[in-house]
Protein backbone atom coordinates (compact mmCIF):
# COMPACT_ATOMS: atom_id res chain seq x y z
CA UNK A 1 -16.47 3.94 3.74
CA UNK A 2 -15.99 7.92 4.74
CA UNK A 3 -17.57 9.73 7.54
CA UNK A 4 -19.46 11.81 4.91
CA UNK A 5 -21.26 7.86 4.35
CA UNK A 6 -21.75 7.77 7.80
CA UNK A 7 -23.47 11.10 7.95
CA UNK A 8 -25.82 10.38 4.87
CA UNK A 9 -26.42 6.69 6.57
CA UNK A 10 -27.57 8.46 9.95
CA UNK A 11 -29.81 11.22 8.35
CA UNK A 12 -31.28 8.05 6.12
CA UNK A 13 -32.05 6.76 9.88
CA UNK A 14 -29.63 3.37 8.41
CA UNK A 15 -27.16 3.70 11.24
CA UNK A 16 -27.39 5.29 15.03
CA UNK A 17 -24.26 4.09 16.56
CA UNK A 18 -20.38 3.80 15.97
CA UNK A 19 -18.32 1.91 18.08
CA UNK A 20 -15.14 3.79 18.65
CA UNK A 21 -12.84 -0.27 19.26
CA UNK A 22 -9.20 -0.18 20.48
CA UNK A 23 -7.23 -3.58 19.65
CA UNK A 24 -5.34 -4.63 22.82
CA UNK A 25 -2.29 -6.91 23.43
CA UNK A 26 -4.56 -9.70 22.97
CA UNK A 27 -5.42 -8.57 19.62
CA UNK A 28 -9.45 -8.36 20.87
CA UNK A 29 -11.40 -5.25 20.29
CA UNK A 30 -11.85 -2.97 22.95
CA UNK A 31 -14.00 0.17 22.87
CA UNK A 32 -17.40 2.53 23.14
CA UNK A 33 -20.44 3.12 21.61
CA UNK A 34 -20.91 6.54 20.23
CA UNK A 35 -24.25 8.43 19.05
CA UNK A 36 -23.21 9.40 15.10
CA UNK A 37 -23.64 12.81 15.80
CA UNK A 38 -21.72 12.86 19.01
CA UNK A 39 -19.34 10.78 17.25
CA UNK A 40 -19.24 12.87 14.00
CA UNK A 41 -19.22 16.54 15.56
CA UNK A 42 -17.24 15.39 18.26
CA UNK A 43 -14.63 12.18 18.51
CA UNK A 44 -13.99 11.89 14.99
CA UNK A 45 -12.35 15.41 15.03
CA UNK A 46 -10.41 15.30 18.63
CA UNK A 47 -10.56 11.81 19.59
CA UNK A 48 -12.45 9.77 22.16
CA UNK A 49 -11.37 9.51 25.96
CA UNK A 50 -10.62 5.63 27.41
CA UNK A 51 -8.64 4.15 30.36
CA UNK A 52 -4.78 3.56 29.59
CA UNK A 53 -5.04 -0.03 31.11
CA UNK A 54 -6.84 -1.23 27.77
CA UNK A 55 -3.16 -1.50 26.79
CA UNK A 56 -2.11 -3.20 30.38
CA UNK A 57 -4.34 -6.31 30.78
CA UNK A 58 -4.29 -9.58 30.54
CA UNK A 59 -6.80 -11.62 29.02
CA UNK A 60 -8.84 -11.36 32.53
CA UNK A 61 -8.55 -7.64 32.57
CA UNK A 62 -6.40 -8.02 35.44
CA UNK A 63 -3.57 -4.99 35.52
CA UNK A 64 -0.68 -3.72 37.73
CA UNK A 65 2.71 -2.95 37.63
CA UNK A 66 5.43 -3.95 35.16
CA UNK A 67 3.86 -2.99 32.14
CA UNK A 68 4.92 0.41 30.27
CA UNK A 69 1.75 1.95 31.31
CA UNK A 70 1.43 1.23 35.19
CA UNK A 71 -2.46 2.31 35.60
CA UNK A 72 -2.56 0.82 38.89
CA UNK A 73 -0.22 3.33 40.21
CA UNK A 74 -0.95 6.97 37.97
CA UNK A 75 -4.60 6.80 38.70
CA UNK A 76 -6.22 4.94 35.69
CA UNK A 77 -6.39 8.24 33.95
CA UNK A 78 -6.87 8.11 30.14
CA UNK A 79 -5.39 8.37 26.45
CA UNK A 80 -7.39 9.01 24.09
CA UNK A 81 -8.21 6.72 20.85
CA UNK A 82 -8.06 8.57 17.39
CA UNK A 83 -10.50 6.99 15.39
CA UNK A 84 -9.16 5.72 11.55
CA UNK A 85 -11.22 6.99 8.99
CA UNK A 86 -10.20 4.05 6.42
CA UNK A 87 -11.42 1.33 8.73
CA UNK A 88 -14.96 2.47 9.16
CA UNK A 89 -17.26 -0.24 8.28
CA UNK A 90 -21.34 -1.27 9.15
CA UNK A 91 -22.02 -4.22 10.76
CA UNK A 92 -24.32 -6.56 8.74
CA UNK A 93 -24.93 -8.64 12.15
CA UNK A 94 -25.38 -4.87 14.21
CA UNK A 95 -28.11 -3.22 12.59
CA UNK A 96 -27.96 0.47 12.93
CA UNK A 97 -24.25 -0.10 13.92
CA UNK A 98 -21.42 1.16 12.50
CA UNK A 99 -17.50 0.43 13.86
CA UNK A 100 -14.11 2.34 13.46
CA UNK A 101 -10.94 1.10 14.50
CA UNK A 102 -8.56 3.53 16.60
CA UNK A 103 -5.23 4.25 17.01
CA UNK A 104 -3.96 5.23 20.90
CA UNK A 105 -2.37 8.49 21.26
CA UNK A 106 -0.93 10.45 24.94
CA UNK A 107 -3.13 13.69 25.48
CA UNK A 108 -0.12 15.69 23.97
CA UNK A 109 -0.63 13.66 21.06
CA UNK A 110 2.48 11.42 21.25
CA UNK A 111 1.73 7.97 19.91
CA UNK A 112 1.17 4.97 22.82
CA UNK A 113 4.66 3.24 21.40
CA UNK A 114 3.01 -0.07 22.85
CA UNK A 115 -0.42 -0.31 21.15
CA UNK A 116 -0.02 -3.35 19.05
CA UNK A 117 -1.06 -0.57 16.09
CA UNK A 118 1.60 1.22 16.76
CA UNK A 119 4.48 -1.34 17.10
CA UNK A 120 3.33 -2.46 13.64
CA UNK A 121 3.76 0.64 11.78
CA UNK A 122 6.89 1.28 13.51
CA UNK A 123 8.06 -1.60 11.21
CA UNK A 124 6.32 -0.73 8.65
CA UNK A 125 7.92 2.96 8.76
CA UNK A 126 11.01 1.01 8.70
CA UNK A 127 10.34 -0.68 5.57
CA UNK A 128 9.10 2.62 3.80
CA UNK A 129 12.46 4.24 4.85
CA UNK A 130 14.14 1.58 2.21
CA UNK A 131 11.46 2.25 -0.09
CA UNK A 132 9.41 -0.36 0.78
CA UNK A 133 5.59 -1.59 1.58
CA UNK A 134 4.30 -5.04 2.92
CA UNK A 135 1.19 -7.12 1.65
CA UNK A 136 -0.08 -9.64 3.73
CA UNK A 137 -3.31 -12.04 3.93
CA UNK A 138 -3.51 -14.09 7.19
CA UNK A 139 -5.56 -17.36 7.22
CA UNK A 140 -7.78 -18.15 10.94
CA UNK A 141 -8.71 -21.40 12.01
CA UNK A 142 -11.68 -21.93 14.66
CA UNK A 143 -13.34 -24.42 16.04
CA UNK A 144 -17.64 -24.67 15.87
CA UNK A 145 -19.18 -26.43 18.72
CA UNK A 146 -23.13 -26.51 19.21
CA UNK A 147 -23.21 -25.67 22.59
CA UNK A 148 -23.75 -21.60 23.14
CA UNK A 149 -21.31 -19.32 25.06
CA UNK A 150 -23.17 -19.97 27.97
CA UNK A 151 -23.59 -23.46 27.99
CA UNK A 152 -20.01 -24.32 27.63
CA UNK A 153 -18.88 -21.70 30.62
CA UNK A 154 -21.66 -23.38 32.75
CA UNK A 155 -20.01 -26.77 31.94
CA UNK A 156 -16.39 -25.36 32.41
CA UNK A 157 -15.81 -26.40 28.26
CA UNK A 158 -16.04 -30.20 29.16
CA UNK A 159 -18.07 -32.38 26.79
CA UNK A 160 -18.85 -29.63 24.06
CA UNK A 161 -20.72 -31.17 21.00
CA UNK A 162 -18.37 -30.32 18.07
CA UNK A 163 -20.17 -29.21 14.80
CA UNK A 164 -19.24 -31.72 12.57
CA UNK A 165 -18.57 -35.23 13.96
CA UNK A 166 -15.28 -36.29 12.37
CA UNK A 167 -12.49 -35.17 10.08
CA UNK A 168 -13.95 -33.21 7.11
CA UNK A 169 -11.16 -31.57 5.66
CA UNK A 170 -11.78 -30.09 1.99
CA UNK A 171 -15.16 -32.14 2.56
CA UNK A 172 -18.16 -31.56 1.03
CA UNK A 173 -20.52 -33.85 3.01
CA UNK A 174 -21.29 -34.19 6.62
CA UNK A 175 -20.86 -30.19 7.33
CA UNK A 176 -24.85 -29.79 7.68
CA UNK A 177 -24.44 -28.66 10.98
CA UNK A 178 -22.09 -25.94 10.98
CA UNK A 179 -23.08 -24.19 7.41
CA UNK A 180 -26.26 -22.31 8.98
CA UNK A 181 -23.23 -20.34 11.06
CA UNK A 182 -20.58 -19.85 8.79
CA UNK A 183 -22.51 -19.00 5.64
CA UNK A 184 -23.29 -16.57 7.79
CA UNK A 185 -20.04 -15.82 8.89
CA UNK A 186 -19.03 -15.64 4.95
CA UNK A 187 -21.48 -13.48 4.00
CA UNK A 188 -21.56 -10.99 6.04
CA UNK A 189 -18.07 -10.28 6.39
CA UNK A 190 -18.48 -9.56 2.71
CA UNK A 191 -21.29 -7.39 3.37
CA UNK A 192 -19.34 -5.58 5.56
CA UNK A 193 -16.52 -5.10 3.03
CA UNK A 194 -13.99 -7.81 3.39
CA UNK A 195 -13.07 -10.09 0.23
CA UNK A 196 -13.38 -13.62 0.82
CA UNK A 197 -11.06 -15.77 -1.35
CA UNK A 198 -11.88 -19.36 -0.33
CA UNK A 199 -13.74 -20.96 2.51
CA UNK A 200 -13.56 -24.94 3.27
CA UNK A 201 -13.41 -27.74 6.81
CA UNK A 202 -10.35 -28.57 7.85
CA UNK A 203 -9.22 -31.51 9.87
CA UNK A 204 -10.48 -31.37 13.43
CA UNK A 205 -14.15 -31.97 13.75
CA UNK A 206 -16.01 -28.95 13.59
CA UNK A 207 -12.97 -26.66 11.95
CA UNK A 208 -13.78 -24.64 9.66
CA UNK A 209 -11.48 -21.68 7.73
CA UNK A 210 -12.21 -18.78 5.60
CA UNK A 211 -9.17 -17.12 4.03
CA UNK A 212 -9.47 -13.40 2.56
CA UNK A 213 -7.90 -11.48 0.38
CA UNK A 214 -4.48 -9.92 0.87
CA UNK A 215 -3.76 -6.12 1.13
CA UNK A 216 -1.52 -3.89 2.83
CA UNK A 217 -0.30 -5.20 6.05
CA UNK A 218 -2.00 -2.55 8.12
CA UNK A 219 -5.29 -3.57 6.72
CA UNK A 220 -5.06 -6.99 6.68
CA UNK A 221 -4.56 -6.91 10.20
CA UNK A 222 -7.27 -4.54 10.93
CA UNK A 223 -9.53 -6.99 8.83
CA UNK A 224 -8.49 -9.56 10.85
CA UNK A 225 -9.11 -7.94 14.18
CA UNK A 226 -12.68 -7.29 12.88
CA UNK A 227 -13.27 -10.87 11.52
CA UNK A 228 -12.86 -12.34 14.74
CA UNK A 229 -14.77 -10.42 16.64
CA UNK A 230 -17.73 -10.29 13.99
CA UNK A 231 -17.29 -13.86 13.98
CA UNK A 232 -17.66 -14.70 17.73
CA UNK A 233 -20.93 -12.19 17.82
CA UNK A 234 -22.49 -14.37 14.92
CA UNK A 235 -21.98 -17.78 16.73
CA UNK A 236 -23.32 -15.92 19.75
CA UNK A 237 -26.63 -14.96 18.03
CA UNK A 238 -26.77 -18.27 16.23
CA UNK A 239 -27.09 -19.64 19.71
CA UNK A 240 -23.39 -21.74 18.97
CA UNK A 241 -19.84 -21.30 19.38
CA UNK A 242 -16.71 -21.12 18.32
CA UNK A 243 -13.18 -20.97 19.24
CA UNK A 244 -9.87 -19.55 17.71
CA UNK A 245 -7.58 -20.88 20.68
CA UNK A 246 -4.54 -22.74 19.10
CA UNK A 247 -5.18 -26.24 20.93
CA UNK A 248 -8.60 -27.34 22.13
CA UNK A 249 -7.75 -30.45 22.72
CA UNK A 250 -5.73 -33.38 21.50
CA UNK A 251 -6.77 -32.88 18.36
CA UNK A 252 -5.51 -30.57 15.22
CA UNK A 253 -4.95 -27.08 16.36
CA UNK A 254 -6.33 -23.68 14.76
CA UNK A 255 -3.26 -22.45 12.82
CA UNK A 256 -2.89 -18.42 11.71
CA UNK A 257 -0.92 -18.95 8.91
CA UNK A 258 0.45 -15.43 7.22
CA UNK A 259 0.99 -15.08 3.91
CA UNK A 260 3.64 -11.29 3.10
CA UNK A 261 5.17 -10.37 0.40
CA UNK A 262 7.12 -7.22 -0.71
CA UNK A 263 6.82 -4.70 -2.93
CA UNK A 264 8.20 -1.40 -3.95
CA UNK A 265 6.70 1.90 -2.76
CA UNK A 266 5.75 2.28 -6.30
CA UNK A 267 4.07 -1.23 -6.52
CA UNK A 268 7.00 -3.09 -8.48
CA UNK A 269 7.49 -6.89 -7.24
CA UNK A 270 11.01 -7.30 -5.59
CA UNK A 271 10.68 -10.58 -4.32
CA UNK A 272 11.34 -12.26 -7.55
CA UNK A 273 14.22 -12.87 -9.29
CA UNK A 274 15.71 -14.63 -12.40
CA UNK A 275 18.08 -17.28 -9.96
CA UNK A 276 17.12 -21.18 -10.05
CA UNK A 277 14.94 -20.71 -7.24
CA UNK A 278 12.93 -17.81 -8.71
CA UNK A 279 14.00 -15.74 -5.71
CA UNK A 280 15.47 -12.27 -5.35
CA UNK A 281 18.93 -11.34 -3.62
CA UNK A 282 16.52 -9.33 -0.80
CA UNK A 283 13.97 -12.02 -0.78
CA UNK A 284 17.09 -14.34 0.33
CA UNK A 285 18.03 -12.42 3.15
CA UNK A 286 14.32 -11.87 4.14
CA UNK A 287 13.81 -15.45 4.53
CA UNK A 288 17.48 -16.12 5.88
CA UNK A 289 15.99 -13.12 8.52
CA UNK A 290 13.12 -15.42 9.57
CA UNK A 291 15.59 -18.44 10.65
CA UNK A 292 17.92 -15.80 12.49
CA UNK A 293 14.93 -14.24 14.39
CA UNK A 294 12.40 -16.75 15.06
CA UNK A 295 13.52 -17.82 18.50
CA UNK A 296 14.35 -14.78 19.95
CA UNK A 297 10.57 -12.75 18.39
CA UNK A 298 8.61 -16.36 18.74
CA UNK A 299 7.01 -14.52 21.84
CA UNK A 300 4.97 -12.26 19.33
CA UNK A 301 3.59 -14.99 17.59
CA UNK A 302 2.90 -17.55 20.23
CA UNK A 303 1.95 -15.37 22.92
CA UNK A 304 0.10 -17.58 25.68
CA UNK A 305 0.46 -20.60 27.54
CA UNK A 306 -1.78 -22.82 25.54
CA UNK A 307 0.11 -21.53 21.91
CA UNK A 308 3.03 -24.29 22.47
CA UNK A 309 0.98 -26.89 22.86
CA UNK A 310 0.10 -26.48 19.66
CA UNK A 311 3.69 -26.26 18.37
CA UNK A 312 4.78 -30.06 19.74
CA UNK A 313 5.97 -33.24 18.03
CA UNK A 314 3.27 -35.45 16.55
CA UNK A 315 1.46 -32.22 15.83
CA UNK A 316 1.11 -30.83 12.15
CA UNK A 317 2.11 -27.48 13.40
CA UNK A 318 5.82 -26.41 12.84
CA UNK A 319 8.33 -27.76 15.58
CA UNK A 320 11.93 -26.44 13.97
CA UNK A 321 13.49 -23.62 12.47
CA UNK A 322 14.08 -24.08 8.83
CA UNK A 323 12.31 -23.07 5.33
CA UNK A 324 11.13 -25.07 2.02
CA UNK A 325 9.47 -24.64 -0.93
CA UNK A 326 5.91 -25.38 -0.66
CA UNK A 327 6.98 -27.44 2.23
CA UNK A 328 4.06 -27.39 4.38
CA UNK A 329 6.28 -29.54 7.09
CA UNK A 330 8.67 -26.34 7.82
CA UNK A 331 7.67 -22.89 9.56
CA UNK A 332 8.64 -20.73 6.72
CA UNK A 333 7.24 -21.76 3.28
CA UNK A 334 8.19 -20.31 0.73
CA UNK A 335 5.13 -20.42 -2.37
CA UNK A 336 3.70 -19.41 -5.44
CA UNK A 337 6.35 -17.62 -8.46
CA UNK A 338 6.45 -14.27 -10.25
CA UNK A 339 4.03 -11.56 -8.66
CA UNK A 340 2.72 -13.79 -6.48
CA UNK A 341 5.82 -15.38 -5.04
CA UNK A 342 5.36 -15.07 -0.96
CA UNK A 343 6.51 -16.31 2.48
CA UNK A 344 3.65 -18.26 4.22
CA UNK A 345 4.57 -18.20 7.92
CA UNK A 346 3.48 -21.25 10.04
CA UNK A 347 4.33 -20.39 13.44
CA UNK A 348 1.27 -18.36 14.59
CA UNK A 349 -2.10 -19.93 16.15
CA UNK A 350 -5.31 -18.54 16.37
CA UNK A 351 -4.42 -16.91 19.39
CA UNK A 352 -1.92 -14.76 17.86
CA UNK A 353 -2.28 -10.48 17.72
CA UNK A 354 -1.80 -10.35 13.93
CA UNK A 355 -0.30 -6.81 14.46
CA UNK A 356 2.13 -8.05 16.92
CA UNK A 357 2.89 -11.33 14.30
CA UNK A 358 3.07 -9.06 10.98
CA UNK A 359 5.54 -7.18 13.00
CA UNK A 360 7.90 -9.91 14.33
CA UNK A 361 8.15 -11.19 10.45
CA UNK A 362 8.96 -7.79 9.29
CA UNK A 363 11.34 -7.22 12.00
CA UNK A 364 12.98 -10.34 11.10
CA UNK A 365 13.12 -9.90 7.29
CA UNK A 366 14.89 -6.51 7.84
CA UNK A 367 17.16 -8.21 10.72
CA UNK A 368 18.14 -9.91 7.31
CA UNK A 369 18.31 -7.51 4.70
CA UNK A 370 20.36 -5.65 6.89
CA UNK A 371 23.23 -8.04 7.54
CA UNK A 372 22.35 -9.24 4.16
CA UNK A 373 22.21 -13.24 5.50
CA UNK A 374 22.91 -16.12 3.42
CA UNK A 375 20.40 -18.24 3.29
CA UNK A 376 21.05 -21.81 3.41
CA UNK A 377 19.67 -24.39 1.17
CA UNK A 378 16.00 -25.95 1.59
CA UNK A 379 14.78 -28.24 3.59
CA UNK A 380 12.73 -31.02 1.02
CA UNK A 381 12.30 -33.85 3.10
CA UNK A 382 9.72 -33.47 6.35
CA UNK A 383 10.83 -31.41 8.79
CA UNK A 384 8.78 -32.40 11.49
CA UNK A 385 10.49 -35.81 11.20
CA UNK A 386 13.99 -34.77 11.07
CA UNK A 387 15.52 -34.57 14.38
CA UNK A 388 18.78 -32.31 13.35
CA UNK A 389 16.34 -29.16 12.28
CA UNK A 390 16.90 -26.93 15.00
CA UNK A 391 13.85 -26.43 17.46
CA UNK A 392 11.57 -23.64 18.13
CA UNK A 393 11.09 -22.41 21.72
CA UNK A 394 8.81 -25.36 23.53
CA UNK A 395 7.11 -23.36 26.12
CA UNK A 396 6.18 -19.44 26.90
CA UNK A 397 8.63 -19.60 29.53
CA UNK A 398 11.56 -20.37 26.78
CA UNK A 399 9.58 -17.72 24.96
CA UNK A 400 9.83 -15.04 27.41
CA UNK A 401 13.40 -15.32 28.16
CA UNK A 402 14.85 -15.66 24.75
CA UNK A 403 12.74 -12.19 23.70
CA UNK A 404 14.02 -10.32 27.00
CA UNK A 405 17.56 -11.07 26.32
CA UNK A 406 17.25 -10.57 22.61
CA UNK A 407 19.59 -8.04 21.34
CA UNK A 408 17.83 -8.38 18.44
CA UNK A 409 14.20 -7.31 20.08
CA UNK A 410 15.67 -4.40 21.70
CA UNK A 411 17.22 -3.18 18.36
CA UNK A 412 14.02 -3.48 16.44
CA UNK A 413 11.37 -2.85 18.74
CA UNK A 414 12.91 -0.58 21.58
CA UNK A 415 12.91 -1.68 25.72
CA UNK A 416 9.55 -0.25 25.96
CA UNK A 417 7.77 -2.81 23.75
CA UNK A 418 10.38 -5.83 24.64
CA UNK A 419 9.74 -4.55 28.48
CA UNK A 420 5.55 -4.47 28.02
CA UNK A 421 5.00 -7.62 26.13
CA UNK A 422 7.30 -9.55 28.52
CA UNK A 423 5.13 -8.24 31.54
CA UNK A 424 1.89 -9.43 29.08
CA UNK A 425 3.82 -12.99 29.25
CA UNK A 426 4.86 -13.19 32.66
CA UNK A 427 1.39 -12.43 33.40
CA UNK A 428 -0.02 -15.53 31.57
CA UNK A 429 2.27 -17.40 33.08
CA UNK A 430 1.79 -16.16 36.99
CA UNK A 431 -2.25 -16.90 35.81
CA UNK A 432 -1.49 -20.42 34.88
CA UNK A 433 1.15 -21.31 37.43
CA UNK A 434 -1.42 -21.03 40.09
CA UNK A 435 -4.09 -23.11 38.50
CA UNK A 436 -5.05 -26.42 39.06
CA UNK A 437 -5.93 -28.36 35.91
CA UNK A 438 -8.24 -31.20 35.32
CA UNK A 439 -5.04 -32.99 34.21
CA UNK A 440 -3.73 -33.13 37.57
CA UNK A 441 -7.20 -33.79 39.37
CA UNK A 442 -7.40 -37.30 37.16
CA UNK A 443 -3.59 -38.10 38.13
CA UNK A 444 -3.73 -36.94 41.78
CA UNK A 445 -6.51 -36.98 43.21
CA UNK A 446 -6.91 -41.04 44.07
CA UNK A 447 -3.49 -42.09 43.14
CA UNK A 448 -1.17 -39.85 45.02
């Protein structure tokens, strides 16, 4: 959709507002509603004002020092968000509402190097500069419960009624309750633009995934960004909800698997090759990139506390570092032939900031392309099983400290990112360190 849409649509009397939305390190939509014609004559043109600590926050809205951008201490002045034309869209659920997604920029125009927006198309510059682009689809997991917002806050998330009331993956019975919500979920992401591809339960009761079509990374992640937030606003007004956080419970986890590929800047597929395996020389050392970098750039895909509980033995959720074909047991599959030959990358959870994610994988496949790394043979037994597969970082804490040493980070992201999205972690962590849980009421409060 173009502004000169949005014009016609508001002199039709079809839409009244845009929302001007900022995605933060969480990867959640931030932002203002506009009048169109303030928005139009005005912010569309020169941008729209907003507090710098939208890019300093944790998932509280809690700020202070050690990020990049210390608001606490410069006066919570602003930057100011320049609105993307190519990611306006309506919103079916909003009527009368339109939303634009925006990229942060200093008041001399310099681009915030932090905004998860921005560290993506760093890499993506990067890839360009060897004639490159990247195509990626990412596939969300949630959770449906029938319990609204409110009611599960009010109940502090204990005894939730889950939509379905056992394991329905690929089922086509017993998902009576849940299909009022995401049929609307379905359709009106389409409405609003997106393609949907496939849509079916998975294994936890009450999951539920819809997987849409791939495009250019930037806009696969900007679709993403959008589904989820569409998606929580629909539960809300279907008086339900849902959640995207990687482990509920003991129970399967909600996955973000990401599907990139490569291609030339003039379309042409470089991934495949005539070898045994169907694979390229550069695909090779893409992949072989992916095993070199996943501990040290795990932070960007696992990015909280509860993301590694997710990622543990006995889980179906990738526990080592190695790579198979179709081998849904290791964190890097490798899938499909010809055109459509791809990486599918395991690691992320719901929770993940798809910008942030996208990035780490491109980072990593240049990390390998670069020092052109062998890569060693596949794994075609079950990796989760096998206990000589090397293992991915167990906790954020691990996380944090192989990303802040990582020579590799620095190199690819600069100390301004690796400094800001540590902060983001050590602020998780500080959060959670001074909780109590429910875990250690049950154990301690009689019995010790």
């Amino acid at each position: 959709m173009t502004y000169e849409w949005l014009r016609a649509e508001a002199e039709a009397g079809r839409v009244e507002e845009v929302i001007v939305s900022l995605p933060d390190l969480q990867g959640r939509l931030q932002g203002s509603r506009l009048a169109v014609p303030y928005f139009l004559d005005e912010a569309a043109r020169q941008g729209f004002g907003a507090c710098v600590y939208l890019l300093a926050t944790d998932v509280e809205m809690d700020t202070g020092p050690g990020y990049a951008i210390d608001a606490w201490n410069t006066g919570f002045g602003d930057f100011v968000l320049r609105p993307d034309p190519a990611t306006l869209r309506a919103l079916p659920w909003d009527p009368g509402t339109a939303l634009v997604i925006a990229d942060a920029v200093w008041p001399g125009g310099q681009p915030v190097e932090v905004a998860p927006r921005r560290v993506l198309r760093t890499q993506l510059d990067r890839l360009a500069e060897r004639g490159l682009a990247a195509y990626a689809g990412t596939e969300l997991e949630f959770l449906v419960f029938g319990d609204s917002y409110r009611d599960a806050w009010e109940r502090r998330y204990h005894g939730l009624r889950t939509g379905t009331r056992y394991n329905v993956d690929y089922s086509l019975q017993g998902l009576a309750e849940i299909e009022p919500v995401v049929r609307r979920i379905r359709r009106e992401m389409v409405r609003a633009g997106l393609t949907m591809e496939t849509a079916r339960a998975e294994c936890h009761a009450g999951q539920y995934e819809i997987v849409f079509r791939y495009d250019e990374a930037m806009a696969t992640c900007d679709k993403h960004v959008f589904f989820k937030n569409g998606a929580k606003q629909i539960a809300a007004q279907e008086g339900v909800a849902l959640t995207f956080m990687p482990k509920f419970d003991e129970g399967e986890g909600n996955s973000c698997h990401v599907h990139l590929s490569l291609r030339g800047a003039d379309g042409s597929i470089v991934f495949a090759g005539d070898g045994d395996d169907g694979m390229s020389e550069l695909m090779r050392h893409f992949v072989a990139g992916q095993l070199a970098c996943l501990p040290d750039l795990a932070l960007l895909m696992a990015p909280n506390v509860n993301s590694y509980k997710r990622l543990q033995p006995g889980a179906f959720a990738p526990t080592g570092i190695t790579w198979g074909r179709d081998n849904r047991t290791c964190p890097i599959r490798v899938v499909g032939s010809g055109a459509s030959l791809r990486i599918e990358h395991r690691v992320p959870g719901g929770d993940a900031n798809p910008y942030l994610a996208v990035a780490a994988v491109l980072a990593a496949g240049l990390y390998g392309i670069e020092n052109r790394l062998p890569l060693p043979a596949p794994h075609t037994a079950n990796a989760l099983a096998d206990p000589s597969v090397p293992r991915l970082p167990t906790t954020l804490t691990e996380a944090l400290r192989r990303w802040e040493s990582s020579e590799i980070a620095a190199k690819s992201f600069g100390d301004a990112v690796v400094g800001h999205y540590a902060q983001a972690a050590r602020a998780e962590l500080a959060a959670f360190e001074t909780a109590v849980t429910d875990w250690e009421r049950v154990r301690g409060f009689e019995r010790l």
